[in-house]
Each structure stands twice: as C-alpha cells, then as structure tokens.
PDB file of N, CA and C in Angstrom:
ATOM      1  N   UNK A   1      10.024  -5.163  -3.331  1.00  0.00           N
ATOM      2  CA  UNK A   1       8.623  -5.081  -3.641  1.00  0.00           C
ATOM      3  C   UNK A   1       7.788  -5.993  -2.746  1.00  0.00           C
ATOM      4  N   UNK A   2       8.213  -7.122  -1.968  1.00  0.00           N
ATOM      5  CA  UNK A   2       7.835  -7.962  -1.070  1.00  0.00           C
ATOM      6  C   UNK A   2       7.130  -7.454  -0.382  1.00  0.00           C
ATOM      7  N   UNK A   3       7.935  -6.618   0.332  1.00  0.00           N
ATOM      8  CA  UNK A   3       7.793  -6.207   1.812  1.00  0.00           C
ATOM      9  C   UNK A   3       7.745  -4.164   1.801  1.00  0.00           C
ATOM     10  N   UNK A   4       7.359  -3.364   0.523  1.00  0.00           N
ATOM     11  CA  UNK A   4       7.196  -2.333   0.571  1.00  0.00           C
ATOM     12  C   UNK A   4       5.987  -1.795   1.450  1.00  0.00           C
ATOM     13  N   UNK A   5       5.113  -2.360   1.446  1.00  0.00           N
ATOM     14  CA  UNK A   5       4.059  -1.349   2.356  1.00  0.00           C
ATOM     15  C   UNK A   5       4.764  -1.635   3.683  1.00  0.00           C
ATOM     16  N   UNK A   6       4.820  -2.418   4.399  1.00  0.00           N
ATOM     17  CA  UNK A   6       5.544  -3.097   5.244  1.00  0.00           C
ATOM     18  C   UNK A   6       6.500  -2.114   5.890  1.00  0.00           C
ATOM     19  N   UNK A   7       7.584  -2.033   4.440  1.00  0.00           N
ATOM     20  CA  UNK A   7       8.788  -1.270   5.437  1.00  0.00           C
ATOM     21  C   UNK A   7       8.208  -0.459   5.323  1.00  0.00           C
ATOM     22  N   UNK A   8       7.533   0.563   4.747  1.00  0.00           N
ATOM     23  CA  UNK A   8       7.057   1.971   5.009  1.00  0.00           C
ATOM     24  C   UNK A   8       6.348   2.242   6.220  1.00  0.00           C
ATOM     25  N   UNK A   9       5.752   1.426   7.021  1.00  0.00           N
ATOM     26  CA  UNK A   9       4.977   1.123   7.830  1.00  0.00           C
ATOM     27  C   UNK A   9       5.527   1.186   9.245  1.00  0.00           C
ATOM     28  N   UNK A  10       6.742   0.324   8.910  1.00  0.00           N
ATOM     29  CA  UNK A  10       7.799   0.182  10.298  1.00  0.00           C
ATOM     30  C   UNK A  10       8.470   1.272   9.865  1.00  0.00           C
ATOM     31  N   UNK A  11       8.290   2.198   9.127  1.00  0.00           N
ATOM     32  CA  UNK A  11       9.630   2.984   8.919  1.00  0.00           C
ATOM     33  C   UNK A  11       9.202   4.144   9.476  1.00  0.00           C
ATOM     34  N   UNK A  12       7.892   4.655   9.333  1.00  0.00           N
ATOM     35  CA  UNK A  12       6.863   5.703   9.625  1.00  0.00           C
ATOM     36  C   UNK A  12       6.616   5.174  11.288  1.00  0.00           C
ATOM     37  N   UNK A  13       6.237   4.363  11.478  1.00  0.00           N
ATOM     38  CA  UNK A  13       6.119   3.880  12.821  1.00  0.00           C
ATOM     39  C   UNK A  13       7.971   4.393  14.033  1.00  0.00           C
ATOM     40  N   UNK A  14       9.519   3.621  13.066  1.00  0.00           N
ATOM     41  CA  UNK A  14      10.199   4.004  13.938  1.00  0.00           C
ATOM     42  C   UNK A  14      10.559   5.713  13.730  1.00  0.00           C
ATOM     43  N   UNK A  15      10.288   6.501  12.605  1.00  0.00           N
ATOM     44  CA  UNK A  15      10.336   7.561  13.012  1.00  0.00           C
ATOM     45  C   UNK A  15       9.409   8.675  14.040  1.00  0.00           C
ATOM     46  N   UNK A  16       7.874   8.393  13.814  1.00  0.00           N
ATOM     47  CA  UNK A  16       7.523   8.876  15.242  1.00  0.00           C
ATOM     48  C   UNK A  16       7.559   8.489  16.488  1.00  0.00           C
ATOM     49  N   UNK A  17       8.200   7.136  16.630  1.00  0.00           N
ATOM     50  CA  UNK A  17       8.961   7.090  18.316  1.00  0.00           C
ATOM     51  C   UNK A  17      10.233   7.528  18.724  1.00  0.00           C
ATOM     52  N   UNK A  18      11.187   7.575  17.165  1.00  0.00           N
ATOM     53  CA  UNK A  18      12.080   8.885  17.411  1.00  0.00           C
ATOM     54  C   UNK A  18      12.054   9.960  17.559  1.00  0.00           C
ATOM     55  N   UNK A  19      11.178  10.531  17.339  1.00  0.00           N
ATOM     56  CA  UNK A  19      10.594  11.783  17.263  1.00  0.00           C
ATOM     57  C   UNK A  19      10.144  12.228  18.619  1.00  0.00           C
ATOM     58  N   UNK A  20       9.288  10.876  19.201  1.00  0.00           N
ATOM     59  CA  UNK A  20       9.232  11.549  20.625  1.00  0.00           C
ATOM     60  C   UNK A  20       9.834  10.917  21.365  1.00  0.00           C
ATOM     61  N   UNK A  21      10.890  10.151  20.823  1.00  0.00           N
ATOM     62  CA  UNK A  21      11.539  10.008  22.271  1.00  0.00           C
ATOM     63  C   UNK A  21      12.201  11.058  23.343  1.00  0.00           C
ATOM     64  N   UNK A  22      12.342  10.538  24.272  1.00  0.00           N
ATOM     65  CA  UNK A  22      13.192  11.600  25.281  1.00  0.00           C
ATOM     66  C   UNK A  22      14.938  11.344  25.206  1.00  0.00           C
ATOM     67  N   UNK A  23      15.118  10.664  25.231  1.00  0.00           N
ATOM     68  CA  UNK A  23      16.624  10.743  24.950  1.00  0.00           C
ATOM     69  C   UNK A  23      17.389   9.771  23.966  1.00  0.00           C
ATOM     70  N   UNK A  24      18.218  10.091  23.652  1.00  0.00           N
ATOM     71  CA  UNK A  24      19.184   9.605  22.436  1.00  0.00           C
ATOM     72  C   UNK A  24      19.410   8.257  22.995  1.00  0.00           C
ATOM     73  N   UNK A  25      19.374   7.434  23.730  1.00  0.00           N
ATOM     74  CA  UNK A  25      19.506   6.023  24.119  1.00  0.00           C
ATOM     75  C   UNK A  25      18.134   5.364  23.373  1.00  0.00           C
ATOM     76  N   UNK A  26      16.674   6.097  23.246  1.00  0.00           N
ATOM     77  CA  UNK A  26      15.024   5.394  22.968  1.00  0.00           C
ATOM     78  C   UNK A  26      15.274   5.654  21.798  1.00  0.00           C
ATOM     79  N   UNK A  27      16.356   6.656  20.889  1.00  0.00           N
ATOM     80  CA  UNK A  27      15.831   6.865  19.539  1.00  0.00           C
ATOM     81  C   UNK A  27      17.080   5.580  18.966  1.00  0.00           C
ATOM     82  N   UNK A  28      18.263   5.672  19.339  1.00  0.00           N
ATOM     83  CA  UNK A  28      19.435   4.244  18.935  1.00  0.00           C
ATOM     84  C   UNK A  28      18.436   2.871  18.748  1.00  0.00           C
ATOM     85  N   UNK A  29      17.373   2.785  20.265  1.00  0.00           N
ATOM     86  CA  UNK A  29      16.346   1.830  20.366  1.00  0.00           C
ATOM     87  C   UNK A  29      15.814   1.153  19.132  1.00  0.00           C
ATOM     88  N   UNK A  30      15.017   2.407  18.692  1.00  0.00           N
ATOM     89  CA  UNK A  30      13.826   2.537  17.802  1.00  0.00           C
ATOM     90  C   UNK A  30      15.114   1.964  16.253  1.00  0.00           C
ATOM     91  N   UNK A  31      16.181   2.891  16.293  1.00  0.00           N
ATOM     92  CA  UNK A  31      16.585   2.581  14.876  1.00  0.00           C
ATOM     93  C   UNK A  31      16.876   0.797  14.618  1.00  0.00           C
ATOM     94  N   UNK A  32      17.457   0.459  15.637  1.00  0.00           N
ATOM     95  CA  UNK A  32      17.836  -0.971  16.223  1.00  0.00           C
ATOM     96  C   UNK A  32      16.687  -2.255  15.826  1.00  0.00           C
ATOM     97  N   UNK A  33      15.836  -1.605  16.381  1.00  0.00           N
ATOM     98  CA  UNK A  33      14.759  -2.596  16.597  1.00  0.00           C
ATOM     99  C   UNK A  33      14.039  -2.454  14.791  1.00  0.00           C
ATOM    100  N   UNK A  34      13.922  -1.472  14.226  1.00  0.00           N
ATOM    101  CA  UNK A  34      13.137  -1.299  12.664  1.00  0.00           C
ATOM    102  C   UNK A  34      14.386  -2.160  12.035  1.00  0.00           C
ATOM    103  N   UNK A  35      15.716  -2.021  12.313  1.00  0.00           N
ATOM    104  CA  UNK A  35      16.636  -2.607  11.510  1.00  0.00           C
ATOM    105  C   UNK A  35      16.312  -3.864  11.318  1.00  0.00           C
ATOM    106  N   UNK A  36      15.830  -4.250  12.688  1.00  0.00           N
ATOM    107  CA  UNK A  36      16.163  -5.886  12.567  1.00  0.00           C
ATOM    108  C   UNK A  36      15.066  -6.496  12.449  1.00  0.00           C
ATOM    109  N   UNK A  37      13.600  -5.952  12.726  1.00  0.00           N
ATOM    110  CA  UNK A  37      12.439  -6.356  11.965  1.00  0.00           C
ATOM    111  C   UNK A  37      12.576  -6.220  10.473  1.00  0.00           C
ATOM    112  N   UNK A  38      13.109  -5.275   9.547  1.00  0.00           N
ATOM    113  CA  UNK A  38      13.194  -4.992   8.339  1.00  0.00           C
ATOM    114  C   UNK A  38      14.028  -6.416   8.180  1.00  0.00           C
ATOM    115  N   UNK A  39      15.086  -6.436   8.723  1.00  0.00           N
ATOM    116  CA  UNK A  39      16.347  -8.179   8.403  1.00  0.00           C
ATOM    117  C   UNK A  39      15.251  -8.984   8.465  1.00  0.00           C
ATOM    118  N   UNK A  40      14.632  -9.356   9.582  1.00  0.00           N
ATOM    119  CA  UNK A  40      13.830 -10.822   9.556  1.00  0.00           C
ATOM    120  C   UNK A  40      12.928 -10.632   8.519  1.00  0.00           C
ATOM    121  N   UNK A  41      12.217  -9.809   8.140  1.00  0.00           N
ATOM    122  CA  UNK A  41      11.128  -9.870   7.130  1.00  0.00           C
ATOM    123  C   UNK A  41      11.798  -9.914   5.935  1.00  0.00           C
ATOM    124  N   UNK A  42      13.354  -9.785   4.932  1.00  0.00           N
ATOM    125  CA  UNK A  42      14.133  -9.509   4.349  1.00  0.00           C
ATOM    126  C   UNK A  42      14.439 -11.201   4.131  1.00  0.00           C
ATOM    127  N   UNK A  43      14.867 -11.488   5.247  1.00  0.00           N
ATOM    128  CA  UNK A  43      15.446 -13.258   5.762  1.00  0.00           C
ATOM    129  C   UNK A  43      14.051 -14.001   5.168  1.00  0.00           C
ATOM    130  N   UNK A  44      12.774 -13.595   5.312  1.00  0.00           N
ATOM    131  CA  UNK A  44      11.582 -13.997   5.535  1.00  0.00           C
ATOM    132  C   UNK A  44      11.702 -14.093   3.595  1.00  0.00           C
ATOM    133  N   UNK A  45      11.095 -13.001   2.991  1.00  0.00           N
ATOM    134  CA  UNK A  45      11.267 -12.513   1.586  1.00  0.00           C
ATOM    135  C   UNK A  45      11.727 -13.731   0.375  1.00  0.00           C
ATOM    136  N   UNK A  46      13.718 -13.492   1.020  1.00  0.00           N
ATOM    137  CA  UNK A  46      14.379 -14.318   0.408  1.00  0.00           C
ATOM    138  C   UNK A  46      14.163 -16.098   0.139  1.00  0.00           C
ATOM    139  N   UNK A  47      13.816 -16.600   1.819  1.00  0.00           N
ATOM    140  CA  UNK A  47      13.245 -17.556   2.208  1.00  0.00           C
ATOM    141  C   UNK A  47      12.610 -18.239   0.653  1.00  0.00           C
ATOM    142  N   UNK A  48      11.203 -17.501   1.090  1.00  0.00           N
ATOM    143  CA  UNK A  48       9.922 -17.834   0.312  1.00  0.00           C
ATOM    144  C   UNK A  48      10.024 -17.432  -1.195  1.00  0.00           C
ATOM    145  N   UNK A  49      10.502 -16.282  -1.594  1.00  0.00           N
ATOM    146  CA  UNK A  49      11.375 -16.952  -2.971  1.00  0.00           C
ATOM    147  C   UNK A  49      12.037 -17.899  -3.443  1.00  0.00           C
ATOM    148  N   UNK A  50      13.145 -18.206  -2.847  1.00  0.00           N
ATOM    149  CA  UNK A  50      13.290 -19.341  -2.962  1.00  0.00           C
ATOM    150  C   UNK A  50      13.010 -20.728  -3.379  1.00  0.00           C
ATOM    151  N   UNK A  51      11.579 -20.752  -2.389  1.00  0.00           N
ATOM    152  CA  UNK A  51      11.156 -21.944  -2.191  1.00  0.00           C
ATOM    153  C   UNK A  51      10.156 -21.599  -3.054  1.00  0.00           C
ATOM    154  N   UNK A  52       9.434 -20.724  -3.625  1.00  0.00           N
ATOM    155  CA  UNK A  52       8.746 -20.664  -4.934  1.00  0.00           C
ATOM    156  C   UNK A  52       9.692 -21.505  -6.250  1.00  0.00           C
ATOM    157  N   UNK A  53      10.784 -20.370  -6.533  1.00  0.00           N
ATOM    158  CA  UNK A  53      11.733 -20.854  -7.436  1.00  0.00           C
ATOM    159  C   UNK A  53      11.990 -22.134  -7.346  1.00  0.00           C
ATOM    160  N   UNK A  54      11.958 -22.938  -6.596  1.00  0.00           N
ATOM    161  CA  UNK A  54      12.835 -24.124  -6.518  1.00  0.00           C
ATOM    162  C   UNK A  54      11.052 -24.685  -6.766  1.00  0.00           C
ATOM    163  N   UNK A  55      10.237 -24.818  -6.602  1.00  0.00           N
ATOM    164  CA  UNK A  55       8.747 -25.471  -6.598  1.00  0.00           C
ATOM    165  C   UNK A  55       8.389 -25.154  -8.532  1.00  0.00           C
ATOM    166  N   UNK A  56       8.771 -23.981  -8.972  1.00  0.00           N
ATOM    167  CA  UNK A  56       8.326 -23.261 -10.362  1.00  0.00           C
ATOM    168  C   UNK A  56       9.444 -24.418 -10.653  1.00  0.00           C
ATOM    169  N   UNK A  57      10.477 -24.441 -11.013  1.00  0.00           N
ATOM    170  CA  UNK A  57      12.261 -24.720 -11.773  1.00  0.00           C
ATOM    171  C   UNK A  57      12.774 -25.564 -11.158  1.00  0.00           C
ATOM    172  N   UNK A  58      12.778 -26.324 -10.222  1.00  0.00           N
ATOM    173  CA  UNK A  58      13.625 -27.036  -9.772  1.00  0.00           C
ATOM    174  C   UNK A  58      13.136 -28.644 -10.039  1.00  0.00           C
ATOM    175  N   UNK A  59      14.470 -29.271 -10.204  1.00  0.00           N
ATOM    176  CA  UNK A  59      14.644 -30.650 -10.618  1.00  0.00           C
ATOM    177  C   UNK A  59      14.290 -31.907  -9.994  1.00  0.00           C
ATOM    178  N   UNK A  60      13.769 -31.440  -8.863  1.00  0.00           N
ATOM    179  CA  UNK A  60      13.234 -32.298  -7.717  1.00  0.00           C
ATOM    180  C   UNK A  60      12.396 -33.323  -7.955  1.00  0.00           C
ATOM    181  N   UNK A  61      12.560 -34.641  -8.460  1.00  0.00           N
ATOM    182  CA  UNK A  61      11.975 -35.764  -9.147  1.00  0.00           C
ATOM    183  C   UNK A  61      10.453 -35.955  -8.577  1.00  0.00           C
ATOM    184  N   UNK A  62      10.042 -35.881  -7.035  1.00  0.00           N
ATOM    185  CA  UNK A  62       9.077 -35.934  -6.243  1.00  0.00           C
ATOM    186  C   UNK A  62       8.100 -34.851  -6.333  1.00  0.00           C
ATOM    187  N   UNK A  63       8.498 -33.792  -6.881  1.00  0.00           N
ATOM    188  CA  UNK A  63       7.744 -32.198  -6.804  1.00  0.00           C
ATOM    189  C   UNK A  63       7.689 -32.361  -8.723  1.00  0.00           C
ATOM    190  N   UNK A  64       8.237 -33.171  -9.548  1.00  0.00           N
ATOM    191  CA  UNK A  64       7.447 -33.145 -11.122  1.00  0.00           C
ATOM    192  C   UNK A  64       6.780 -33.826 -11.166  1.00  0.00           C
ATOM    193  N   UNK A  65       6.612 -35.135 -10.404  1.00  0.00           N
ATOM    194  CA  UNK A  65       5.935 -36.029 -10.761  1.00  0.00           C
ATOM    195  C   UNK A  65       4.521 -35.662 -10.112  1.00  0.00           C
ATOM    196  N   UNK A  66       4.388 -34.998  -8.744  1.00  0.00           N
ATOM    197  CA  UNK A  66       3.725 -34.768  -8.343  1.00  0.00           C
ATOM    198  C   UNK A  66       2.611 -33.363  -8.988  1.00  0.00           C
ATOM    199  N   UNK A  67       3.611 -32.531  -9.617  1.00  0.00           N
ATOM    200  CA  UNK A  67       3.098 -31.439 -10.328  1.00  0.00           C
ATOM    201  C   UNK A  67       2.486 -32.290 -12.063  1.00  0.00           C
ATOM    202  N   UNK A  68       2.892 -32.954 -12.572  1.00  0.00           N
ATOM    203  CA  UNK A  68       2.579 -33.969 -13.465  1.00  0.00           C
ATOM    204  C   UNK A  68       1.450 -34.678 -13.547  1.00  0.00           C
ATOM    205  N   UNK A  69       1.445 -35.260 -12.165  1.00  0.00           N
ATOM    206  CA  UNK A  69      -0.353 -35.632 -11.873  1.00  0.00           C
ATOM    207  C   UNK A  69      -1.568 -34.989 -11.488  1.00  0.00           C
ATOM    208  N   UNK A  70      -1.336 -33.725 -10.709  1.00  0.00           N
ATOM    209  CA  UNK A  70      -2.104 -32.867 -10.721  1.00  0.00           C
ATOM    210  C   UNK A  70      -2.756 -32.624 -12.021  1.00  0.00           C
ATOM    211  N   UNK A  71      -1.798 -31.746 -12.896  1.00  0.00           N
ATOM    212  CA  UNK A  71      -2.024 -31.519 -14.045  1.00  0.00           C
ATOM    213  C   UNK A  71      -3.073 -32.397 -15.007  1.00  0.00           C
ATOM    214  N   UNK A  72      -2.534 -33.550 -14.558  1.00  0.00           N
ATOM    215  CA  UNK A  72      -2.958 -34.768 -15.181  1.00  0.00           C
ATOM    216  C   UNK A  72      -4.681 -34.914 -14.984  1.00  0.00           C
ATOM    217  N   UNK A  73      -4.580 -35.156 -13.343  1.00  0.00           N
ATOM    218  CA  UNK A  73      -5.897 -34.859 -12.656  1.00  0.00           C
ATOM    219  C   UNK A  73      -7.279 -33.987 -12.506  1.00  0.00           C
ATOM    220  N   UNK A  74      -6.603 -32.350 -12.818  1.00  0.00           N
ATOM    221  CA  UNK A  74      -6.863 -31.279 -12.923  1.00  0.00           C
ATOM    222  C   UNK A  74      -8.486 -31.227 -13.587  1.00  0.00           C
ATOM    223  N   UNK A  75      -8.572 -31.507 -14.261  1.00  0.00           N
ATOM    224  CA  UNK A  75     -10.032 -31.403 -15.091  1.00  0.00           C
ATOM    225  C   UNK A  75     -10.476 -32.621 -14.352  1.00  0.00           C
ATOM    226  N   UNK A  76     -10.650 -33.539 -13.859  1.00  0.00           N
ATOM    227  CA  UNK A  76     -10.831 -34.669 -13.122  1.00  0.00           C
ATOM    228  C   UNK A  76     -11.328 -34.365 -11.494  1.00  0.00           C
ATOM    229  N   UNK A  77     -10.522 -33.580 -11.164  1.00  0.00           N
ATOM    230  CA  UNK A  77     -10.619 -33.508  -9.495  1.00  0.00           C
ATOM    231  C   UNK A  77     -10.268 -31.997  -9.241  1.00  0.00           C
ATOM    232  N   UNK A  78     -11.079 -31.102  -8.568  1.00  0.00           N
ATOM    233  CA  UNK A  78     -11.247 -29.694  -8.664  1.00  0.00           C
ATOM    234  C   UNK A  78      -9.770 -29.440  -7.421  1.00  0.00           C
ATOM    235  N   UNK A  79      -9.435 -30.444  -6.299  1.00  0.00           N
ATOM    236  CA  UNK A  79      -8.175 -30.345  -5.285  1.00  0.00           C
ATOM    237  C   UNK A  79      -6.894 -30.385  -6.232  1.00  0.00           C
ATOM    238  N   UNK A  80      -6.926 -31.556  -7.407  1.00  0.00           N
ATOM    239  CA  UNK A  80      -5.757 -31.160  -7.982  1.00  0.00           C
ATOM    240  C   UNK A  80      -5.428 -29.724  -8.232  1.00  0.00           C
ATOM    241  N   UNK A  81      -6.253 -29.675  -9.346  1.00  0.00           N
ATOM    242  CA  UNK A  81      -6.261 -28.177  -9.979  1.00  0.00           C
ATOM    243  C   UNK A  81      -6.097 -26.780  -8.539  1.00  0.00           C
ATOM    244  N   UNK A  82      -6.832 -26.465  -7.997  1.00  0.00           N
ATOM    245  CA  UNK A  82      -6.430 -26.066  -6.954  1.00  0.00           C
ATOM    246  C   UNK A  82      -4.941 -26.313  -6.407  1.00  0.00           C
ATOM    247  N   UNK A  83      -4.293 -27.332  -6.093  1.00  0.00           N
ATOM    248  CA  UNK A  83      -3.427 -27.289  -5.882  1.00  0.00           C
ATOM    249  C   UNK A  83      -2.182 -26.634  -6.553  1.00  0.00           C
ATOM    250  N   UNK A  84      -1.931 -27.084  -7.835  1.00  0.00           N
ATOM    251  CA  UNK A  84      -1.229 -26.129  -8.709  1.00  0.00           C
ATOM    252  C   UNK A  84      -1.577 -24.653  -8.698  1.00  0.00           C
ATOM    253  N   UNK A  85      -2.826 -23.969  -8.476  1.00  0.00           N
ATOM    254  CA  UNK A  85      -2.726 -22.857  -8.156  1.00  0.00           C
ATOM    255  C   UNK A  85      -2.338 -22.051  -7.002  1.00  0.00           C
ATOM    256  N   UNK A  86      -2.707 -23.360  -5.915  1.00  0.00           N
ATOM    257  CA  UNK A  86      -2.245 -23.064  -4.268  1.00  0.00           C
ATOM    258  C   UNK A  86      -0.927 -23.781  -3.731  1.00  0.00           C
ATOM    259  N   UNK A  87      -0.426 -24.047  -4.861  1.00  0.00           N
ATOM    260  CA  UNK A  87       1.029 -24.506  -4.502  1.00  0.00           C
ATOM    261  C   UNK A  87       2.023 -24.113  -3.736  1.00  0.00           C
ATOM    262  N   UNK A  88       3.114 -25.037  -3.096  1.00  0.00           N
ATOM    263  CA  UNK A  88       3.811 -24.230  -2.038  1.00  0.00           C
ATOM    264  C   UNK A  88       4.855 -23.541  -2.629  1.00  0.00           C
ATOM    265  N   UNK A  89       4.703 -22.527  -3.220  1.00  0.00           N
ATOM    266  CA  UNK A  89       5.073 -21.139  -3.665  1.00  0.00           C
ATOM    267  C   UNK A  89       6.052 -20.599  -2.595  1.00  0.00           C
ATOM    268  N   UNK A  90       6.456 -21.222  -1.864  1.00  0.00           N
ATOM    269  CA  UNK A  90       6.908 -20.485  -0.243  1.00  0.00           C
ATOM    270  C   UNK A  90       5.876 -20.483   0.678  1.00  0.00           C
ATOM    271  N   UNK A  91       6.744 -19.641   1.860  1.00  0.00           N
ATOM    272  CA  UNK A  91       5.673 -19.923   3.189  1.00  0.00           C
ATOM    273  C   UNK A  91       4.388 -19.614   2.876  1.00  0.00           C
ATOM    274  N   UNK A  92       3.394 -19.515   3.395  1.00  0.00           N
ATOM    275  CA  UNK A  92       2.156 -19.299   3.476  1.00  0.00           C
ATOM    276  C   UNK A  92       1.723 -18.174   5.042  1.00  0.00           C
ATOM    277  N   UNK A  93       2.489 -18.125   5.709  1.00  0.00           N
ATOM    278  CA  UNK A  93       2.536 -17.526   7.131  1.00  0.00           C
ATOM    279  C   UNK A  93       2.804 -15.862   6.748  1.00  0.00           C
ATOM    280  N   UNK A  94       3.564 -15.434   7.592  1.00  0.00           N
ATOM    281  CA  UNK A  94       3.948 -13.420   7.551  1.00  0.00           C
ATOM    282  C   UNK A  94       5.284 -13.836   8.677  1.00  0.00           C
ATOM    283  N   UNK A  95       6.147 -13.021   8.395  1.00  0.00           N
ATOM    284  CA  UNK A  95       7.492 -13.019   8.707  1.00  0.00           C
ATOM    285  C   UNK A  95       7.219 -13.312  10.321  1.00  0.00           C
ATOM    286  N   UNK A  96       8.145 -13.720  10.710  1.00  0.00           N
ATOM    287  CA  UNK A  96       8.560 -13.551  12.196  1.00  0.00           C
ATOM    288  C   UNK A  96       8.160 -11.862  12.665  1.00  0.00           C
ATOM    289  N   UNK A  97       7.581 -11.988  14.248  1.00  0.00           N
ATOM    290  CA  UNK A  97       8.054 -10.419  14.682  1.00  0.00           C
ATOM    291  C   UNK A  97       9.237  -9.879  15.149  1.00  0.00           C
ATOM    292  N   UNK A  98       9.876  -9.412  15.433  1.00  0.00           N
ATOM    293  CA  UNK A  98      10.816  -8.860  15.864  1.00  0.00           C
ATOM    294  C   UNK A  98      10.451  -8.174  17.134  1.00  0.00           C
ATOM    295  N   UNK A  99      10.282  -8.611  18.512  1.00  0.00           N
ATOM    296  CA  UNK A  99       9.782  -7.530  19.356  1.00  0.00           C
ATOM    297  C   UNK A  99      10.885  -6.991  19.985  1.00  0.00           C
ATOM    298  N   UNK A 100      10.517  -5.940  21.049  1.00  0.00           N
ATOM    299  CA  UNK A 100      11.973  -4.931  21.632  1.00  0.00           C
ATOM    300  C   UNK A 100      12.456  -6.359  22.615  1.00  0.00           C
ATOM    301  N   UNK A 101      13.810  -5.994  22.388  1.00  0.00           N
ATOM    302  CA  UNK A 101      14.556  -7.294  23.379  1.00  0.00           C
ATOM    303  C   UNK A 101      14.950  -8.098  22.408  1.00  0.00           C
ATOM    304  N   UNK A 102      14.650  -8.522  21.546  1.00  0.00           N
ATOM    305  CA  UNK A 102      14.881  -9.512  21.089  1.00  0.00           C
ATOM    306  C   UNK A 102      15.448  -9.692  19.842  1.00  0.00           C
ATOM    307  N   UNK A 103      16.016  -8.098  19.392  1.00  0.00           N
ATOM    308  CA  UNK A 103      17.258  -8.375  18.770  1.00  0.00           C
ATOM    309  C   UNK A 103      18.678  -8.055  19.009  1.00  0.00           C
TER     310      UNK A 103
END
C-alpha cells in the first residue's frame, strides 16, 4: 500500500517501452530496470516502517523521554506539539532512483 500508485506507474511506464521496443535485449532492459526500482522503493518502504515502529514502540530511553517532554510542553510551546505530530516516523525524502545502468 506504500508504494501502490508508484508501482502502477513504473509498471505502466515499463510496459509501454516493452511494447515498443525493437528487440528482445530493450524489453529484458525495461523488465530489469522496473524490477529493481520496484526493490529500492520496497528497501525504501520497509526502511521507513521501521523506523516509524521503532519511534511509535520502541524502548529507546532518549526517544521517551524526549517524546515525554514534548507532550509535556505541548500546550506550552506550539514546536513541541508539532513535533509529535511531525515526528521522525521514518524518512521524510522519496526512495532512491534507480536509473538505467545502475542496477
């Protein structure tokens, strides 16, 4: 669900350059290259779950105490509060690209 418009996107994209490619070496290309943009954005996905989960649940003495004072702060200072909503949830960026060559 991450990355659905996404893959549909690269997926629709590597089928009409298969489509016109000219020979069976540009269409192997095309499948190659969607594979491994789909992996990095996949790699990307997992990543930033992760690092949500571990920010939501995890035991990390420095990341409660810190989520603790916010909280604390929150009605006090409009950056706390903000922060707990803009928390590092995972990356904040968009996956790596994958360009031709370079997988």
């Amino acid at each position: 669900m991450n990355s659905g418009i996404a893959d549909a996107d690269e997926a629709a994209s590597a089928i009409a350059a298969a489509i016109n490619a000219q020979t069976d070496a540009v269409i192997r290309d095309e499948i190659e290259l969607y594979a491994a943009r789909r992996e990095k954005a996949a790699e990307f996905n997992l990543n930033a779950a992760g690092q949500a989960l571990e920010y939501l649940q995890g035991g990390n003495p420095v990341t409660i105490l810190r989520k603790e004072a916010a909280a604390a702060l929150a009605d006090h200072f409009e950056t706390a509060g903000e922060w707990l909503d803009d928390a590092p949830y995972g990356p904040h960026g968009t996956p790596p690209i994958v360009s031709t060559g370079n997988y």
